[in-house]
C-alpha atoms as a PDB file:
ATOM      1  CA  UNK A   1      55.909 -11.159   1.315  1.00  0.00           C
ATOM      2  CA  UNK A   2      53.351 -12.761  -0.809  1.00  0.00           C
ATOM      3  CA  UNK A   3      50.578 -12.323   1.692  1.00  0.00           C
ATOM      4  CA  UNK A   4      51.353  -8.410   1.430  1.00  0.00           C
ATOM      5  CA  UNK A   5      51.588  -8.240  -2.261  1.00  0.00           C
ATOM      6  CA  UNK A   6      48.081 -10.083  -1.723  1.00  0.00           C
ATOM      7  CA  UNK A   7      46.364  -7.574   0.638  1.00  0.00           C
ATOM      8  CA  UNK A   8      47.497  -4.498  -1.749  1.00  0.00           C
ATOM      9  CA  UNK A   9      45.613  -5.928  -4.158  1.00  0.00           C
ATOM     10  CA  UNK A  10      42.914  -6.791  -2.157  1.00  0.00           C
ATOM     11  CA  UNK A  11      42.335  -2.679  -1.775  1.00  0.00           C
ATOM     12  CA  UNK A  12      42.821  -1.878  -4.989  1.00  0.00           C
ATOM     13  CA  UNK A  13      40.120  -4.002  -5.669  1.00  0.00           C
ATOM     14  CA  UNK A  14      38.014  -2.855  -3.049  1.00  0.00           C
ATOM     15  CA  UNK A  15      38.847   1.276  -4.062  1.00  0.00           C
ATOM     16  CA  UNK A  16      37.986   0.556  -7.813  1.00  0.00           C
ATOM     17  CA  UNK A  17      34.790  -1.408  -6.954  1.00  0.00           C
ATOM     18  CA  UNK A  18      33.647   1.591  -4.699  1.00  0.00           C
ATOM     19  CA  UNK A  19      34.509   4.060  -7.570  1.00  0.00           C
ATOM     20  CA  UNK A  20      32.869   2.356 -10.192  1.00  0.00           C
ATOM     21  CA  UNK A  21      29.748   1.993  -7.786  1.00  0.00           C
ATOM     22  CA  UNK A  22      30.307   5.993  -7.487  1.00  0.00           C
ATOM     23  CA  UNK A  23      30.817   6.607 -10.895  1.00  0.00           C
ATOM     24  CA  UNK A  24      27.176   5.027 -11.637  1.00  0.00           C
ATOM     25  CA  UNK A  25      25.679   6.140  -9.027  1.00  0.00           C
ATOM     26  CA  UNK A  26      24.363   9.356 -10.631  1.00  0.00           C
ATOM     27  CA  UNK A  27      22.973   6.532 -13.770  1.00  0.00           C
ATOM     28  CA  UNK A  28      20.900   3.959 -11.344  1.00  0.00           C
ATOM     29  CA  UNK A  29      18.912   7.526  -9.727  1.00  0.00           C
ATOM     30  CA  UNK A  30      17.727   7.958 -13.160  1.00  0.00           C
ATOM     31  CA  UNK A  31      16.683   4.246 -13.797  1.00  0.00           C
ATOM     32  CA  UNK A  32      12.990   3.292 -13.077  1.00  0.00           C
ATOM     33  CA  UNK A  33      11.957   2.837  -9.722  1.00  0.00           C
ATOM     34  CA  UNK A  34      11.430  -1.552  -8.523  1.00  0.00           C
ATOM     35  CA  UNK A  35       7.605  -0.616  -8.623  1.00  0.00           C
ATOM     36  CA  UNK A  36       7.608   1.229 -12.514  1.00  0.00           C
ATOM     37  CA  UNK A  37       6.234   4.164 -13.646  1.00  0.00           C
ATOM     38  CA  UNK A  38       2.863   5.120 -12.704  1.00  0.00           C
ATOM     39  CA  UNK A  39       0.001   5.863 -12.448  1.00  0.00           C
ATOM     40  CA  UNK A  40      -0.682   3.690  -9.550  1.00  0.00           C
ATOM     41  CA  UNK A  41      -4.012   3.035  -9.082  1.00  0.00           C
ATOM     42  CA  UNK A  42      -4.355   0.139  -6.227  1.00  0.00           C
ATOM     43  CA  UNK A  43      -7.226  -1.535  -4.617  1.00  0.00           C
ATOM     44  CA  UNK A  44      -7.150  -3.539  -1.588  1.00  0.00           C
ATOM     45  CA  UNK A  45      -9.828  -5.410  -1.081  1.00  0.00           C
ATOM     46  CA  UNK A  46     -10.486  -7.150   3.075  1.00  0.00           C
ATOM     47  CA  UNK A  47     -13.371  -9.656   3.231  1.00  0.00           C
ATOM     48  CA  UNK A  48     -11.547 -10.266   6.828  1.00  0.00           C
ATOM     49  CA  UNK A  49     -11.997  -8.890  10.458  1.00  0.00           C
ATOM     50  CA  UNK A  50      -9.022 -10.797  11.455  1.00  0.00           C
ATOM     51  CA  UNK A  51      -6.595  -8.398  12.932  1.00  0.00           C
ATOM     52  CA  UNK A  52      -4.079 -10.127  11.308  1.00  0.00           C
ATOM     53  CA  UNK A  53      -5.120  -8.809   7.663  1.00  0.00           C
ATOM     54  CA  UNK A  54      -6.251  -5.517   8.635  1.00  0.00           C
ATOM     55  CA  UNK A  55      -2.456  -4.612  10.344  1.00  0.00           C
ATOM     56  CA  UNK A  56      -1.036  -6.221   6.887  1.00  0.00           C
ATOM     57  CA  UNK A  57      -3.448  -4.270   4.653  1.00  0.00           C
ATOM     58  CA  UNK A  58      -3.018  -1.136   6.758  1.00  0.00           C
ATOM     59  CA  UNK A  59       1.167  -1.724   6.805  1.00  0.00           C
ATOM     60  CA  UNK A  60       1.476  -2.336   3.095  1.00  0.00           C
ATOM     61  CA  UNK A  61      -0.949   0.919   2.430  1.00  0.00           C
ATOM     62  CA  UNK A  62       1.515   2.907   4.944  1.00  0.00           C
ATOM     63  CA  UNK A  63       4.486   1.921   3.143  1.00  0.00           C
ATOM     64  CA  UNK A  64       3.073   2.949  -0.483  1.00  0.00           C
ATOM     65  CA  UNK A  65       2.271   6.199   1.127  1.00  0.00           C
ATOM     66  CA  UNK A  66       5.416   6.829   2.528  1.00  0.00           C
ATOM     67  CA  UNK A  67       7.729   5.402  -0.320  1.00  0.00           C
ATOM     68  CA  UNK A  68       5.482   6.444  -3.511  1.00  0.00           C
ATOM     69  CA  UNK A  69       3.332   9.331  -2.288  1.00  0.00           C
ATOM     70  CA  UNK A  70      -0.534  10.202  -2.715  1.00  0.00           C
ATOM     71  CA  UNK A  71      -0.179  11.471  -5.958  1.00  0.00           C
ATOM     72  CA  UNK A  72       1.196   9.786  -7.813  1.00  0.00           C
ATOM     73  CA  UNK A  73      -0.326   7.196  -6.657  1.00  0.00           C
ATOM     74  CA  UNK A  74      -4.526   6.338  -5.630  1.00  0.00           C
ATOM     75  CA  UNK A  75      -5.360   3.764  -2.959  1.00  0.00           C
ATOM     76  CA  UNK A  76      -8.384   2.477  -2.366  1.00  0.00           C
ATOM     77  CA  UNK A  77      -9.371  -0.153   0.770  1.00  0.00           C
ATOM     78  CA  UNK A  78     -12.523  -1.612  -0.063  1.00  0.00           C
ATOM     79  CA  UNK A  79     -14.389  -3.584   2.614  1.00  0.00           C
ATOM     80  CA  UNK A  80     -16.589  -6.063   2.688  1.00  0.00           C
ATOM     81  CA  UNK A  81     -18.338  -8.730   4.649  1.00  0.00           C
ATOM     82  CA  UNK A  82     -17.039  -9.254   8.182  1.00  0.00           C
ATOM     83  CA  UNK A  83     -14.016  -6.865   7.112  1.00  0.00           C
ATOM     84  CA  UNK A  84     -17.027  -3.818   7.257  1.00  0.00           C
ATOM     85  CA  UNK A  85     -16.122  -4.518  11.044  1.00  0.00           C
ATOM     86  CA  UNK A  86     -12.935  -2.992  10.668  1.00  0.00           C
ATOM     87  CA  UNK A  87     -13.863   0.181   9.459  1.00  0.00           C
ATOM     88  CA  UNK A  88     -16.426   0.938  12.475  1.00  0.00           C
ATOM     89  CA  UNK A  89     -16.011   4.383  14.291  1.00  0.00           C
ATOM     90  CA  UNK A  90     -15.192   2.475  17.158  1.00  0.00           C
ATOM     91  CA  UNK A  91     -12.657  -0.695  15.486  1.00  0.00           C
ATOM     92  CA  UNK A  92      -8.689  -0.823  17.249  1.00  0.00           C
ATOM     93  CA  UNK A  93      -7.625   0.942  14.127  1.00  0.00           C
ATOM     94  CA  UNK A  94      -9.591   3.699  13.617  1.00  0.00           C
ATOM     95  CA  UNK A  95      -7.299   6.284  14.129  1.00  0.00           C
ATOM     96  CA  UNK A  96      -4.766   4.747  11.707  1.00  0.00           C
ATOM     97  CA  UNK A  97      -7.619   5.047   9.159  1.00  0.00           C
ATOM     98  CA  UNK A  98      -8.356   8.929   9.785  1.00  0.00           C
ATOM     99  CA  UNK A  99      -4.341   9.283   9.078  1.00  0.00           C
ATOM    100  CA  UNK A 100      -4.633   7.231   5.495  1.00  0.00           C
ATOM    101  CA  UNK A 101      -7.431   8.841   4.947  1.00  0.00           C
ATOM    102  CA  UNK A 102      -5.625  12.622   5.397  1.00  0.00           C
ATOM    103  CA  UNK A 103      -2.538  11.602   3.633  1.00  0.00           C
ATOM    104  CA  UNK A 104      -5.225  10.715   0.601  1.00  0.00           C
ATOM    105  CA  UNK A 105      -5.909   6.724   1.074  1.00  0.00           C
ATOM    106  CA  UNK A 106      -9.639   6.328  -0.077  1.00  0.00           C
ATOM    107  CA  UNK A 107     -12.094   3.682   2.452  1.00  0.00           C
ATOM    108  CA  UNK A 108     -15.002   2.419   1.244  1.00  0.00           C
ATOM    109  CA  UNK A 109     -17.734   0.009   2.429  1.00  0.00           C
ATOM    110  CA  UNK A 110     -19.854  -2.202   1.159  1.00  0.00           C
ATOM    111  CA  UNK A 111     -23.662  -1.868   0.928  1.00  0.00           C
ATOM    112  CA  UNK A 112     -24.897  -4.791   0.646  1.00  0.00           C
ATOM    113  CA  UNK A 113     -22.660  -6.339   3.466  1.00  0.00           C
ATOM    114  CA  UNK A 114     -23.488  -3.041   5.489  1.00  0.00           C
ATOM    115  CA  UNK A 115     -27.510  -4.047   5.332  1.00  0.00           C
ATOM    116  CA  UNK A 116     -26.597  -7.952   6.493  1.00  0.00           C
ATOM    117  CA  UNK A 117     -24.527  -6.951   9.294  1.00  0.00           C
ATOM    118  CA  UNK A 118     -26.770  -4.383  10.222  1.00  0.00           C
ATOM    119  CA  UNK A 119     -24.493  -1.937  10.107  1.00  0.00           C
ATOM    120  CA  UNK A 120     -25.492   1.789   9.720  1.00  0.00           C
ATOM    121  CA  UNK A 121     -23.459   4.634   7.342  1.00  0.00           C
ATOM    122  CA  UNK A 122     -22.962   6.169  10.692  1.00  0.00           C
ATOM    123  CA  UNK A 123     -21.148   3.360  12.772  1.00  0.00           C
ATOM    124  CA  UNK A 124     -18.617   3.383  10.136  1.00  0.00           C
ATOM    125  CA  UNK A 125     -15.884   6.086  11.013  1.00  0.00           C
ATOM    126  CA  UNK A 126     -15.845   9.487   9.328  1.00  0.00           C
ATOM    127  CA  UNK A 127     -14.641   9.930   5.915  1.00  0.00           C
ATOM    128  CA  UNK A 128     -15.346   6.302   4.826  1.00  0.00           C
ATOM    129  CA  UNK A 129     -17.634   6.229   1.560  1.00  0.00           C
ATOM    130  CA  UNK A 130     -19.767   3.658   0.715  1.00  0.00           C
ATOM    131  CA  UNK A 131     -20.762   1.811  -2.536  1.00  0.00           C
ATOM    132  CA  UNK A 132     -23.269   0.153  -3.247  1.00  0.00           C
ATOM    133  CA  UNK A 133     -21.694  -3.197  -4.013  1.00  0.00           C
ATOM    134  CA  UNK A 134     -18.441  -4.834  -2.957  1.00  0.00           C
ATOM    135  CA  UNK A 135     -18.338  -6.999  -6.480  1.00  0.00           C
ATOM    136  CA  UNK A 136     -19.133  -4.049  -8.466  1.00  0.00           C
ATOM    137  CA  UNK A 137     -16.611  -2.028  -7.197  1.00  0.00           C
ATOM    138  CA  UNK A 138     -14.164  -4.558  -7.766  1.00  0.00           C
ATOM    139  CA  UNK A 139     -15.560  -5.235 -11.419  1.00  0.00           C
ATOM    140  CA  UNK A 140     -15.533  -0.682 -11.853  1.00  0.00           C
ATOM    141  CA  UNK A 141     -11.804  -0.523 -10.504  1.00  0.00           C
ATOM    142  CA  UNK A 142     -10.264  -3.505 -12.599  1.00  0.00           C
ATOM    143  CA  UNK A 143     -11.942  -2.478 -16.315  1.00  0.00           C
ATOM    144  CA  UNK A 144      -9.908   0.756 -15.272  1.00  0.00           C
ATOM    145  CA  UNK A 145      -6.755  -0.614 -15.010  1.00  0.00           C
ATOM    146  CA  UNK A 146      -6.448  -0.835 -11.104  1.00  0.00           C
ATOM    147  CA  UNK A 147      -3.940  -3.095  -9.604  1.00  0.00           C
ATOM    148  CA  UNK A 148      -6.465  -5.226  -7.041  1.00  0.00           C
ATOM    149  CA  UNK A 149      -4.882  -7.005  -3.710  1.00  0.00           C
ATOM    150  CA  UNK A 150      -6.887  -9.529  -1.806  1.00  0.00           C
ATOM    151  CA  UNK A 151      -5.693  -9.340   1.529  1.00  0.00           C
END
């Protein structure tokens, strides 16, 4: 008899947990969002041609994309060194670029790297800008107020 008296109150519990979760339910959609209020302005900066960093950079952009939307939000990818490789007409993710880039993600390139690796404005793939320095990009982007990554 005890063990019954038990289990009743076991879903009583359970219905007036799920009601209170109910009952704030409508509170917690107002609250912030985990990632704040924006404006988001993100950089992303990939010194790398390791695949490895390039699916991770290209994943987390995705995911900001999908979960905060182009606006509110501004990405930038900024390349540089062997991670210009990357962003080459002909690189394994090219087409995952052109997408970004049509949902709103910015792609930029490096100058200076561009001229070491001998790499021409037009073996990069369409839509990617270039600037004329890597560092000064970086430098431009943080004095205004841009969240940097360094994937």
């Amino acid at each position: 008899m005890k063990r019954m008296g038990a289990w009743r109150g076991g879903w009583v519990s359970i219905l007036l947990g799920l009601g209170m979760l109910l009952g704030f339910a409508p509170a917690w959609s107002a609250a912030e969002p985990a990632w704040g209020n924006g404006p988001y302005r993100m950089l992303f900066e990939v010194d790398s041609a390791q695949p490895a960093a390039w699916n991770m950079t290209l994943g987390a952009v995705a995911h900001i994309v999908k979960r905060v939307g182009i606006p509110p939000a501004r990405l930038e990818v900024l390349a540089w060194g062997p991670g210009l490789r990357m962003l080459r007409k002909d690189a394994p993710d090219a087409m995952e670029i052109s997408i970004l880039q049509m949902r709103g993600v910015r792609f930029a390139a490096c100058q200076t790297s561009m001229k070491r690796l001998h790499i021409r404005p037009r073996d990069l793939a369409p839509g990617v800008t270039v600037v004329a320095g890597g560092m000064a990009e970086l430098m431009k982007r943080h004095n205004a107020g841009w969240a940097e990554v360094k994937m």
